[in-house]
N, C-alpha and C. Protein backbone atom coordinates (compact mmCIF):
# COMPACT_ATOMS: atom_id res chain seq x y z
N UNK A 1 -7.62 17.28 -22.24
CA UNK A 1 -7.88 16.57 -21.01
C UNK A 1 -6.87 15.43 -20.83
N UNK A 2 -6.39 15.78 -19.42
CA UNK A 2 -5.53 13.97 -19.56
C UNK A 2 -5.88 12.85 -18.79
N UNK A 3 -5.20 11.80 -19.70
CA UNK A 3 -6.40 10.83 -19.39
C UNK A 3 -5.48 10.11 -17.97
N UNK A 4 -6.07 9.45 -17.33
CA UNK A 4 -5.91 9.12 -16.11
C UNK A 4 -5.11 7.66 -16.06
N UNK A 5 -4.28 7.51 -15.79
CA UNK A 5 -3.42 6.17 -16.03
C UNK A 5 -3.52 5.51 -14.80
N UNK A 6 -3.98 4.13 -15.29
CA UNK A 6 -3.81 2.75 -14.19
C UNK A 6 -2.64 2.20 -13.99
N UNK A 7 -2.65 1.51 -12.66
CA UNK A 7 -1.47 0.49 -12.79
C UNK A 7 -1.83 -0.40 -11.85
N UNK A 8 -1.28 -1.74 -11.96
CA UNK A 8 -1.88 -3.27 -11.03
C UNK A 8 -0.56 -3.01 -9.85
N UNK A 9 -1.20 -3.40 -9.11
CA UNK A 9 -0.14 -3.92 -8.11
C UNK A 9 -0.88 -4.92 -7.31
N UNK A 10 -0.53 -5.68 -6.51
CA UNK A 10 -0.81 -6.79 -5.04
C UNK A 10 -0.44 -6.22 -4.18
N UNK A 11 -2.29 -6.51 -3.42
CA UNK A 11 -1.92 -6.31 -1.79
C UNK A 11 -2.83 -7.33 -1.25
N UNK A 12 -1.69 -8.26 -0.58
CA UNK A 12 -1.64 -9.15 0.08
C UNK A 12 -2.44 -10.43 -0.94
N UNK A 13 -1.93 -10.62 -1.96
CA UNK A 13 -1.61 -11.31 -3.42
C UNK A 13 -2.74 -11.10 -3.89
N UNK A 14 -3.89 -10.17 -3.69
CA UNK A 14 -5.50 -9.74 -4.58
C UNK A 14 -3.97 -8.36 -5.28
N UNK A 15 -4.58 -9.03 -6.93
CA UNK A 15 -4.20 -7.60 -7.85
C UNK A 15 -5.37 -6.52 -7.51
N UNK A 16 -4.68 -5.35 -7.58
CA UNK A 16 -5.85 -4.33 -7.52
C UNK A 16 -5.32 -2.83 -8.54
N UNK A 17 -5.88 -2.31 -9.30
CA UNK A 17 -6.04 -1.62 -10.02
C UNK A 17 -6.32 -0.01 -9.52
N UNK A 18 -5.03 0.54 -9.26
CA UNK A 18 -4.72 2.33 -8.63
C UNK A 18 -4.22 3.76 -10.00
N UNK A 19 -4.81 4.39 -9.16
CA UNK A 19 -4.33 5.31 -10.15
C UNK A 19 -2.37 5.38 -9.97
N UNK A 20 -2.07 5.56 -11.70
CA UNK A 20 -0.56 5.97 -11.75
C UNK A 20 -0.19 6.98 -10.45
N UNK A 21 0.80 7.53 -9.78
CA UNK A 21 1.25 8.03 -8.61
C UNK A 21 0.50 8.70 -7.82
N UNK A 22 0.30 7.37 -6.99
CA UNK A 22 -0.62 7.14 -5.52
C UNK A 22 0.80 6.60 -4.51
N UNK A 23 0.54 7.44 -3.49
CA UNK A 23 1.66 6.74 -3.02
C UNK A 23 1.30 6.29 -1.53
N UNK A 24 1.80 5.44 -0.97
CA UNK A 24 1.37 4.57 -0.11
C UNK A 24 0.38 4.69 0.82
N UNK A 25 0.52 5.90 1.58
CA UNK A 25 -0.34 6.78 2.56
C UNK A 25 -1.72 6.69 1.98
N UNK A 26 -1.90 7.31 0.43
CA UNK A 26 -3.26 7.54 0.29
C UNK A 26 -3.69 5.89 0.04
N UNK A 27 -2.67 4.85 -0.47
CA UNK A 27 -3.40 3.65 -0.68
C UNK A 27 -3.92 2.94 0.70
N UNK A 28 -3.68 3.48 1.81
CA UNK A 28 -3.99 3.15 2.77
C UNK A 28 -5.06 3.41 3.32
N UNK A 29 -5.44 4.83 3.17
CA UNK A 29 -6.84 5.36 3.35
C UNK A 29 -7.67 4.95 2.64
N UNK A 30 -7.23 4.68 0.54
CA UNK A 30 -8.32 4.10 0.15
C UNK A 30 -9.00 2.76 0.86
N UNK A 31 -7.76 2.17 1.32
CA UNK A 31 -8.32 0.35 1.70
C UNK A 31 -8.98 0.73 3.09
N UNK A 32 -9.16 1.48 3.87
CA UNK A 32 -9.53 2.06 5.15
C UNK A 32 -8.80 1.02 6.47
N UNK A 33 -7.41 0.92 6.25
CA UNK A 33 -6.46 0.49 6.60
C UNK A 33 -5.72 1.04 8.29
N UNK A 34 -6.00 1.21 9.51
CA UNK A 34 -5.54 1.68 10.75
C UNK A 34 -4.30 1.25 10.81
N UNK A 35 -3.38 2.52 10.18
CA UNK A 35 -1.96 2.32 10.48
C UNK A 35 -0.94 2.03 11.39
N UNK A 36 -2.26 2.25 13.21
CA UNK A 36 -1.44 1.84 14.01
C UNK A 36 -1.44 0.09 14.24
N UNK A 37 -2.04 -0.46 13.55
CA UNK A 37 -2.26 -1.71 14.20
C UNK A 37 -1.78 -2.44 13.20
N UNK A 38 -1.06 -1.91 11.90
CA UNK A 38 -0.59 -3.24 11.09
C UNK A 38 1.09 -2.70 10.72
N UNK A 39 1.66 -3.75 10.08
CA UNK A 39 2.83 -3.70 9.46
C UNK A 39 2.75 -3.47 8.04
N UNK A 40 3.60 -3.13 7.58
CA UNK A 40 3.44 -2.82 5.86
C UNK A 40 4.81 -3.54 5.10
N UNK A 41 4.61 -4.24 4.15
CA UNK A 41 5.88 -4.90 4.08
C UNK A 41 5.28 -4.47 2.28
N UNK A 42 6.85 -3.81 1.51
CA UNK A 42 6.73 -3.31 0.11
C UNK A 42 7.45 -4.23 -0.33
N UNK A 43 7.44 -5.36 -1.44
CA UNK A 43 8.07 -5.74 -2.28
C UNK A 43 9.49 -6.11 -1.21
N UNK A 44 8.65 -7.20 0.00
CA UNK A 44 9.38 -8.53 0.64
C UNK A 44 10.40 -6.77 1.76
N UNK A 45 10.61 -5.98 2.04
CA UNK A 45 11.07 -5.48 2.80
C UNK A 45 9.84 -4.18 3.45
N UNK A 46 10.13 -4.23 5.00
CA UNK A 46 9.28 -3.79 6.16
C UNK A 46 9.53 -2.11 5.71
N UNK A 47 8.41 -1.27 5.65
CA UNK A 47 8.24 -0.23 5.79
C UNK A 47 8.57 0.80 6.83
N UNK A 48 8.98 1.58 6.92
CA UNK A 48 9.16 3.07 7.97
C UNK A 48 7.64 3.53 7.59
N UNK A 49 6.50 4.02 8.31
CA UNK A 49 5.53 4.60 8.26
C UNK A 49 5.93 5.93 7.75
N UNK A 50 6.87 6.43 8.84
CA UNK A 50 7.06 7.44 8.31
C UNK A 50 7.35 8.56 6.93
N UNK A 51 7.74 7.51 5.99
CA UNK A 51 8.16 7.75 5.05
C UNK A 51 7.06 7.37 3.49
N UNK A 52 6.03 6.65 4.90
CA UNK A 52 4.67 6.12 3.24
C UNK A 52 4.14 7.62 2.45
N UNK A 53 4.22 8.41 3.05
CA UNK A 53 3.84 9.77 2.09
C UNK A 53 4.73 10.00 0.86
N UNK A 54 6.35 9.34 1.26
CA UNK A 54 7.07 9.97 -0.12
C UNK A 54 7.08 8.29 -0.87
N UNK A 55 6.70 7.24 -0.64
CA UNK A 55 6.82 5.92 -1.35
C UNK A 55 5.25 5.81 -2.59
N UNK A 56 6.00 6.22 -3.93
CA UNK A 56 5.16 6.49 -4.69
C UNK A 56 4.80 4.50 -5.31
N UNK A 57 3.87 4.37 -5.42
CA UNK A 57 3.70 3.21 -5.59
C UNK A 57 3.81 2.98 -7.60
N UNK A 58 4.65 1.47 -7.68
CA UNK A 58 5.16 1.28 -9.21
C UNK A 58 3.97 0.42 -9.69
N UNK A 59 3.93 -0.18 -11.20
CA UNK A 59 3.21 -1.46 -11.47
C UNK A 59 4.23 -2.53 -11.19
N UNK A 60 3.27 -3.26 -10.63
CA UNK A 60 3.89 -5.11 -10.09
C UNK A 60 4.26 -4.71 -8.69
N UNK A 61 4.11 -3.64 -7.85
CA UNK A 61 4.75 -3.64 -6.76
C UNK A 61 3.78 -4.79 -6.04
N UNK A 62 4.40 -5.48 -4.88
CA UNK A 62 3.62 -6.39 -4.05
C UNK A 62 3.87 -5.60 -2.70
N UNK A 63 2.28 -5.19 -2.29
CA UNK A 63 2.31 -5.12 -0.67
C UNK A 63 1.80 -6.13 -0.11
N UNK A 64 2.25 -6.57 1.11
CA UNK A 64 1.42 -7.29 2.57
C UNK A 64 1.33 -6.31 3.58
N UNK A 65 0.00 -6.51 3.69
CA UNK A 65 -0.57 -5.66 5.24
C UNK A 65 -0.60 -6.42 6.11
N UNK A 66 0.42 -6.77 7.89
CA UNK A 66 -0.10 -7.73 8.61
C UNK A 66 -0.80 -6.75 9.56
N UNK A 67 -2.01 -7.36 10.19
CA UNK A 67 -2.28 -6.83 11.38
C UNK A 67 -1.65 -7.20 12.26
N UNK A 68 -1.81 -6.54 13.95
CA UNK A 68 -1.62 -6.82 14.88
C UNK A 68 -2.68 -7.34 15.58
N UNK A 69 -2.85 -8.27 16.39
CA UNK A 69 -3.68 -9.34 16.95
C UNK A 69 -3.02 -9.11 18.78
N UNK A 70 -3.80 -8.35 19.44
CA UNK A 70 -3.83 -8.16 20.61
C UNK A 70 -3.80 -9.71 21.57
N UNK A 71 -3.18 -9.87 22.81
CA UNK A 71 -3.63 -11.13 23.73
C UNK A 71 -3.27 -11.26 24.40
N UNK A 72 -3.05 -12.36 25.15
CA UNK A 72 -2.51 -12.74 26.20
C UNK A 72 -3.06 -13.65 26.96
């Protein structure tokens, strides 16, 4: 059986504890995260959405999630 490996990373400076290669997309669904309304910034540079399916997430990586805040 193999055993299942952790790794820490920050999002939005709370450490949180993911399985070894999760990669961005699914960490998004875990946090129940609406991709159209925020920004994703990996380790201080802005994300392509497009590309969160192949961005396998490391230990120590730092994400920020900003939302978007509607107004006027």
């Amino acid at each position: 059986m193999k055993k299942i490996k952790k790794i820490k990373i920050k999002v939005n400076g709370k450490v949180k504890s993911i399985t070894e290669n999760t990669n961005l997309l699914k960490l998004m669904k875990i946090l129940k995260i609406p991709l159209k309304k925020v920004a994703i910034e990996l380790n201080q540079e802005i994300l392509d959405k497009k590309k969160m399916n192949k961005i396998v997430l490391k230990k120590n990586d730092k994400i920020e999630i900003v939302h978007f805040i509607g107004g006027g």
